[in-house]
C-alpha atoms as a PDB file:
ATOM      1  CA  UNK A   1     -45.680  -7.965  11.741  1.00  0.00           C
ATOM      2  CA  UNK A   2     -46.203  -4.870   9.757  1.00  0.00           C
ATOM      3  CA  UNK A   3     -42.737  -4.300   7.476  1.00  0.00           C
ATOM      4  CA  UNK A   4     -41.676  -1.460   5.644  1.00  0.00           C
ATOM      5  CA  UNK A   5     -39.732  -1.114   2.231  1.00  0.00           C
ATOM      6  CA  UNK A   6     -37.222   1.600   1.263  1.00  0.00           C
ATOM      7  CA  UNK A   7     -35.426   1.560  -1.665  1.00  0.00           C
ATOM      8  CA  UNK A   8     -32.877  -1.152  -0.189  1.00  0.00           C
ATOM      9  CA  UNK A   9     -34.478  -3.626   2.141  1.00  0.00           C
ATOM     10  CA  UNK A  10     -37.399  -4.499   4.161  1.00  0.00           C
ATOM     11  CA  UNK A  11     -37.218  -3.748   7.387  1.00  0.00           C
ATOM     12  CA  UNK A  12     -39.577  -5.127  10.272  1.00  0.00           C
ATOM     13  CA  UNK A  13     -40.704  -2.487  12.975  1.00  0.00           C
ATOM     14  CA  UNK A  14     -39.967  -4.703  15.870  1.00  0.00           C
ATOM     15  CA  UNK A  15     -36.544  -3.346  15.850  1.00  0.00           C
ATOM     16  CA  UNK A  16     -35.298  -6.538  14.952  1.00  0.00           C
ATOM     17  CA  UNK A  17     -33.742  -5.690  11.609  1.00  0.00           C
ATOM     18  CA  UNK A  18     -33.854  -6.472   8.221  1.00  0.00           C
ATOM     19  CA  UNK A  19     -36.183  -9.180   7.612  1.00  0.00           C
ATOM     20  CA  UNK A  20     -33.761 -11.669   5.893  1.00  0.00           C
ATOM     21  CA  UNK A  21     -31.398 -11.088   8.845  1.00  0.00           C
ATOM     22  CA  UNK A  22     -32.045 -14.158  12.076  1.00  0.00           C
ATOM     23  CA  UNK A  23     -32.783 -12.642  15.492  1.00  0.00           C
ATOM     24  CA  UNK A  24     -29.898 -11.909  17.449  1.00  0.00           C
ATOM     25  CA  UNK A  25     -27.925 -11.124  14.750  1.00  0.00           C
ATOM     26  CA  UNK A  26     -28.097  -7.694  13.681  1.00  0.00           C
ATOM     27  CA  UNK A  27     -25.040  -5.528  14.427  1.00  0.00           C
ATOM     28  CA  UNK A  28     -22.969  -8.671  14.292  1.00  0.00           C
ATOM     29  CA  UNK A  29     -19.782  -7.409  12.376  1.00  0.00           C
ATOM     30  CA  UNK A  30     -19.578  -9.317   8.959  1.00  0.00           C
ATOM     31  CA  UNK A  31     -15.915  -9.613   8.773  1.00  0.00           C
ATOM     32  CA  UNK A  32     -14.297 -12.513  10.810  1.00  0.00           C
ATOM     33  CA  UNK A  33     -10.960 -11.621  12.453  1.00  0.00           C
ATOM     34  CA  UNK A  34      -8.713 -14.239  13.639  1.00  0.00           C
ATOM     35  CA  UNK A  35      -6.067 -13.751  16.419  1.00  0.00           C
ATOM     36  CA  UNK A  36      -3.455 -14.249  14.515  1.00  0.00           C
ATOM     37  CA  UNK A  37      -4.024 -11.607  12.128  1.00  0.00           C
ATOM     38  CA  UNK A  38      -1.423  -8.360  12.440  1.00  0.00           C
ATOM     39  CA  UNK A  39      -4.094  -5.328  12.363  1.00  0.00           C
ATOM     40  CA  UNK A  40      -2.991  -1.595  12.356  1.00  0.00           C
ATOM     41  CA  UNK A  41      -5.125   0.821  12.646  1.00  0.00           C
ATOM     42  CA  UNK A  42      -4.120   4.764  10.735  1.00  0.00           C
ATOM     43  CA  UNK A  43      -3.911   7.237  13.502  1.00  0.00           C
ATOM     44  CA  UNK A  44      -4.570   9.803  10.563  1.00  0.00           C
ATOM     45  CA  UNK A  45      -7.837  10.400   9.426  1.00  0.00           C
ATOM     46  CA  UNK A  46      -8.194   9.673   5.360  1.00  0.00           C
ATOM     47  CA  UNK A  47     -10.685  11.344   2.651  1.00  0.00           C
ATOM     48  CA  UNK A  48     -13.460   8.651   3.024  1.00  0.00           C
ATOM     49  CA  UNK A  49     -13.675   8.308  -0.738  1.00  0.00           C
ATOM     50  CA  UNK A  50     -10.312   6.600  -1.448  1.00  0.00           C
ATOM     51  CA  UNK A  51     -10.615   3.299  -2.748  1.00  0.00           C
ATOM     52  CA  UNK A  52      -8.142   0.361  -2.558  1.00  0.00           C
ATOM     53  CA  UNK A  53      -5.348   1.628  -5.087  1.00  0.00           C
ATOM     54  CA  UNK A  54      -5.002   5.031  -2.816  1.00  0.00           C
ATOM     55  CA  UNK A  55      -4.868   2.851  -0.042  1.00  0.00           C
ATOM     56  CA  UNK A  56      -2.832   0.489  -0.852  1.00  0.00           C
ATOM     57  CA  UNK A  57      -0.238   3.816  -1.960  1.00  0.00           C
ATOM     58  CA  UNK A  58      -1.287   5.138   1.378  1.00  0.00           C
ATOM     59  CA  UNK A  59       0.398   2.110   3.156  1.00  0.00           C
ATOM     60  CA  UNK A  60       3.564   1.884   1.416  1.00  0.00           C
ATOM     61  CA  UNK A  61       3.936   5.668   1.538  1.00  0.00           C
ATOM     62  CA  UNK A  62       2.427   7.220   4.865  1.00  0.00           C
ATOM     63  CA  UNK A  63       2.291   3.765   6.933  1.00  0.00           C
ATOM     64  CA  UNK A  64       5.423   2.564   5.489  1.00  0.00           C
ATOM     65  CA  UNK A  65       3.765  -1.168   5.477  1.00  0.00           C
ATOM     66  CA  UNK A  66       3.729  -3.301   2.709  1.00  0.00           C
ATOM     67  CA  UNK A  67      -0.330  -3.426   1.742  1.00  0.00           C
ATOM     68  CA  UNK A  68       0.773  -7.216  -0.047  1.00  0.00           C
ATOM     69  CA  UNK A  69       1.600  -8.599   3.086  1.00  0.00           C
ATOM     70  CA  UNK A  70      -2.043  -9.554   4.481  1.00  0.00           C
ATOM     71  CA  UNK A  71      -2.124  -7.280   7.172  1.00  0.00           C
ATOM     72  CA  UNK A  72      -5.631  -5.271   7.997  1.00  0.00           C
ATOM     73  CA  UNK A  73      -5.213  -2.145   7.611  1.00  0.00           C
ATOM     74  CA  UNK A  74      -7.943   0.132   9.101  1.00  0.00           C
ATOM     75  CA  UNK A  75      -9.007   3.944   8.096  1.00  0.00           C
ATOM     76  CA  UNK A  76     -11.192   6.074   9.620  1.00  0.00           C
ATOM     77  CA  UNK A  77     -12.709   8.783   7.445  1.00  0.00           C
ATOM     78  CA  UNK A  78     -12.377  12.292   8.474  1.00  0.00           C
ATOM     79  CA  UNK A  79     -15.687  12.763   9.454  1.00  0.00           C
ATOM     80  CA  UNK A  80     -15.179   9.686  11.473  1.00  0.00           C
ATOM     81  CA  UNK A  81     -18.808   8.077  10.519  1.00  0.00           C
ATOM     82  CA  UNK A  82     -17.093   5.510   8.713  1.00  0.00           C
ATOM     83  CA  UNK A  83     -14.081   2.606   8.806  1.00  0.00           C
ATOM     84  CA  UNK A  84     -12.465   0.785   5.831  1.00  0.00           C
ATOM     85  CA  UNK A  85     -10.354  -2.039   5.952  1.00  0.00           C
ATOM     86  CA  UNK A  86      -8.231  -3.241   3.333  1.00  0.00           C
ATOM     87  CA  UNK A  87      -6.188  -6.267   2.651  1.00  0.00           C
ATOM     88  CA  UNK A  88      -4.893  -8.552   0.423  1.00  0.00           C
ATOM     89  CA  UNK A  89      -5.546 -12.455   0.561  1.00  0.00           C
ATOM     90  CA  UNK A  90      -2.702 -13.858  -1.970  1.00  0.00           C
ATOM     91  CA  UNK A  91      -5.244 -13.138  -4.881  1.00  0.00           C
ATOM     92  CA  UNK A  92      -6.438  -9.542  -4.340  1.00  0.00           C
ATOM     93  CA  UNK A  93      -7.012  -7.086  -2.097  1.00  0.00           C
ATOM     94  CA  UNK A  94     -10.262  -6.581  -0.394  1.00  0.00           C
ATOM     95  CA  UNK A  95     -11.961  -3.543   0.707  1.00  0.00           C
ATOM     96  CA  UNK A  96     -14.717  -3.534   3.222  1.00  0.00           C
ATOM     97  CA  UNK A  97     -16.549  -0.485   4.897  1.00  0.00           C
ATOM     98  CA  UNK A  98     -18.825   0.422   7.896  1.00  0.00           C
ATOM     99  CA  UNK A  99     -20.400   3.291   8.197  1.00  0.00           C
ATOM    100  CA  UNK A 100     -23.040   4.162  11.197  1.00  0.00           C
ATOM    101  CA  UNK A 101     -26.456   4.780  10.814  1.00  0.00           C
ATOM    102  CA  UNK A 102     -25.858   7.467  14.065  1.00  0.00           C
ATOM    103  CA  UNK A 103     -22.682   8.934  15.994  1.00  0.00           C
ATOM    104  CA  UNK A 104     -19.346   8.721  14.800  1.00  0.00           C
ATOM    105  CA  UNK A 105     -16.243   6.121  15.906  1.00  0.00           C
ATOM    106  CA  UNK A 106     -15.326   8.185  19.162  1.00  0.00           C
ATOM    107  CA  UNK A 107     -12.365   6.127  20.308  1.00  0.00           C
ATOM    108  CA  UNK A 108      -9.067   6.540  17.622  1.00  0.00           C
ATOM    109  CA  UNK A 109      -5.364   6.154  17.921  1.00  0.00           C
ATOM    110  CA  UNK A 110      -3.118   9.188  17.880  1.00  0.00           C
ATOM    111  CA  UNK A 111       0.156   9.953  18.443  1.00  0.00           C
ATOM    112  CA  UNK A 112       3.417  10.230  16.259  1.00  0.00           C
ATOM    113  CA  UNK A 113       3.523   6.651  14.956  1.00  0.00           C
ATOM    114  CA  UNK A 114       1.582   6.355  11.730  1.00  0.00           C
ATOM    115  CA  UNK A 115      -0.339   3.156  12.957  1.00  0.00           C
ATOM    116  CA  UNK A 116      -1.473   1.322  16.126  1.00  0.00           C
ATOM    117  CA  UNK A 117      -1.354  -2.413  16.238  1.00  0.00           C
ATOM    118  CA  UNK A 118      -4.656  -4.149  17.713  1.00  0.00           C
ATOM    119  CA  UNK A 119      -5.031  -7.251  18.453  1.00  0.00           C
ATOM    120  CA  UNK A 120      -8.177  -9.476  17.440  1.00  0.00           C
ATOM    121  CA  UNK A 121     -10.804  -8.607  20.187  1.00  0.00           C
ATOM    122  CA  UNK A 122      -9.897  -4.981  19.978  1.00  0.00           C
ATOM    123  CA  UNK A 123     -10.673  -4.508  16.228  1.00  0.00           C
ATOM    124  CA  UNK A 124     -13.853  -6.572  17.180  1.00  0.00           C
ATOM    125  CA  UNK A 125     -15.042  -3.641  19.680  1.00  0.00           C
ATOM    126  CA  UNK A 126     -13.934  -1.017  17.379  1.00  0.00           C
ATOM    127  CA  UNK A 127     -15.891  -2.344  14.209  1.00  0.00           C
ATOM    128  CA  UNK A 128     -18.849  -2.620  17.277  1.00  0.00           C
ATOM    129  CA  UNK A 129     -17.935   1.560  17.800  1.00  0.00           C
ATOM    130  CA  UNK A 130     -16.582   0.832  21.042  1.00  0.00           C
ATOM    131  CA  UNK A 131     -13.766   1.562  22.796  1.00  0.00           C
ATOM    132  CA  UNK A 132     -10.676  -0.936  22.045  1.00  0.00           C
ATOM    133  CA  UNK A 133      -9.057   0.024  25.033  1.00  0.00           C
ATOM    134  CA  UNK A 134     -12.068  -0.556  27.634  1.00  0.00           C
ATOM    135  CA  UNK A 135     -11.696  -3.499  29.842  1.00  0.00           C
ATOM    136  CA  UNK A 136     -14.950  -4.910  28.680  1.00  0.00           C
ATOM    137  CA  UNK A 137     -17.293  -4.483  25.494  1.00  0.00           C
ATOM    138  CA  UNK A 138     -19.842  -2.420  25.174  1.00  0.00           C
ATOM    139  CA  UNK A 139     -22.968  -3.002  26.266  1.00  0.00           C
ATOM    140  CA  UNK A 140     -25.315  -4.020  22.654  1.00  0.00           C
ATOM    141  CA  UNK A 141     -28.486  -2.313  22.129  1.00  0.00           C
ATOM    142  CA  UNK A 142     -31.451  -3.415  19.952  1.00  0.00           C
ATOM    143  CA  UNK A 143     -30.650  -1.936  16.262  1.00  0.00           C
ATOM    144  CA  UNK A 144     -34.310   0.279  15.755  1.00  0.00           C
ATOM    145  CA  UNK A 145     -35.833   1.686  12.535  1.00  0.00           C
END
């Protein structure tokens, strides 16, 4: 297999991913959600460089939810090519991102509530870009260089 290198991985060119990532595996989401995790999503759109001390001031203030309390709390950046979620495990909070090679996250809560609960398999198909409210998830494509 012929590989190429950028300046952060090797890839292979058999659309299979990076190389140090197993077959099947690619656009797996990282972060494992549990069903009894309480998960609100931001119906407003945030400036995608906050980190988690805005965010956690975000919660308390905007969400009016206490960012201590373990909750995920998801943000979509404006341009809505990116997701953060940020929580805190007893020890520290925790701030992960995804942002998409191509396209945007098309499906997003709105409305006058300042967050939309999800349950477990939801916030799996909307880290996956899909649609949370679709009766089935979406069909998975092979992740190309």
């Amino acid at each position: 297999r012929a590989a190429r290198q950028d300046a952060h991985s090797v890839e292979r060119d058999d659309g299979a991913g990076p190389e140090w990532a197993e077959p099947g595996l690619v656009g797996v989401p990282v972060i494992q959600i549990a069903p009894q995790m309480r998960i609100l999503v931001a119906t407003e759109a945030v400036d995608g460089r906050k980190g988690i001390d805005s965010l956690a001031r975000l919660c308390q203030e905007k969400l009016r939810e206490d960012p201590f309390s373990g909750c995920l709390f998801v943000f979509r950046s404006r341009r809505g090519t990116s997701i953060r979620i940020l929580t805190y495990d007893g020890q520290g909070f925790w701030l992960a991102q995804k942002r998409l090679s191509k396209g945007r996250f098309v499906w997003w809560p709105s409305g006058t509530e300042p967050t939309r609960r999800l349950q477990a398999h939801q916030a799996q198909l909307l880290l996956a870009a899909g649609n949370p409210e679709a009766a089935a998830a979406p069909v998975w494509r092979r992740v190309s260089a």
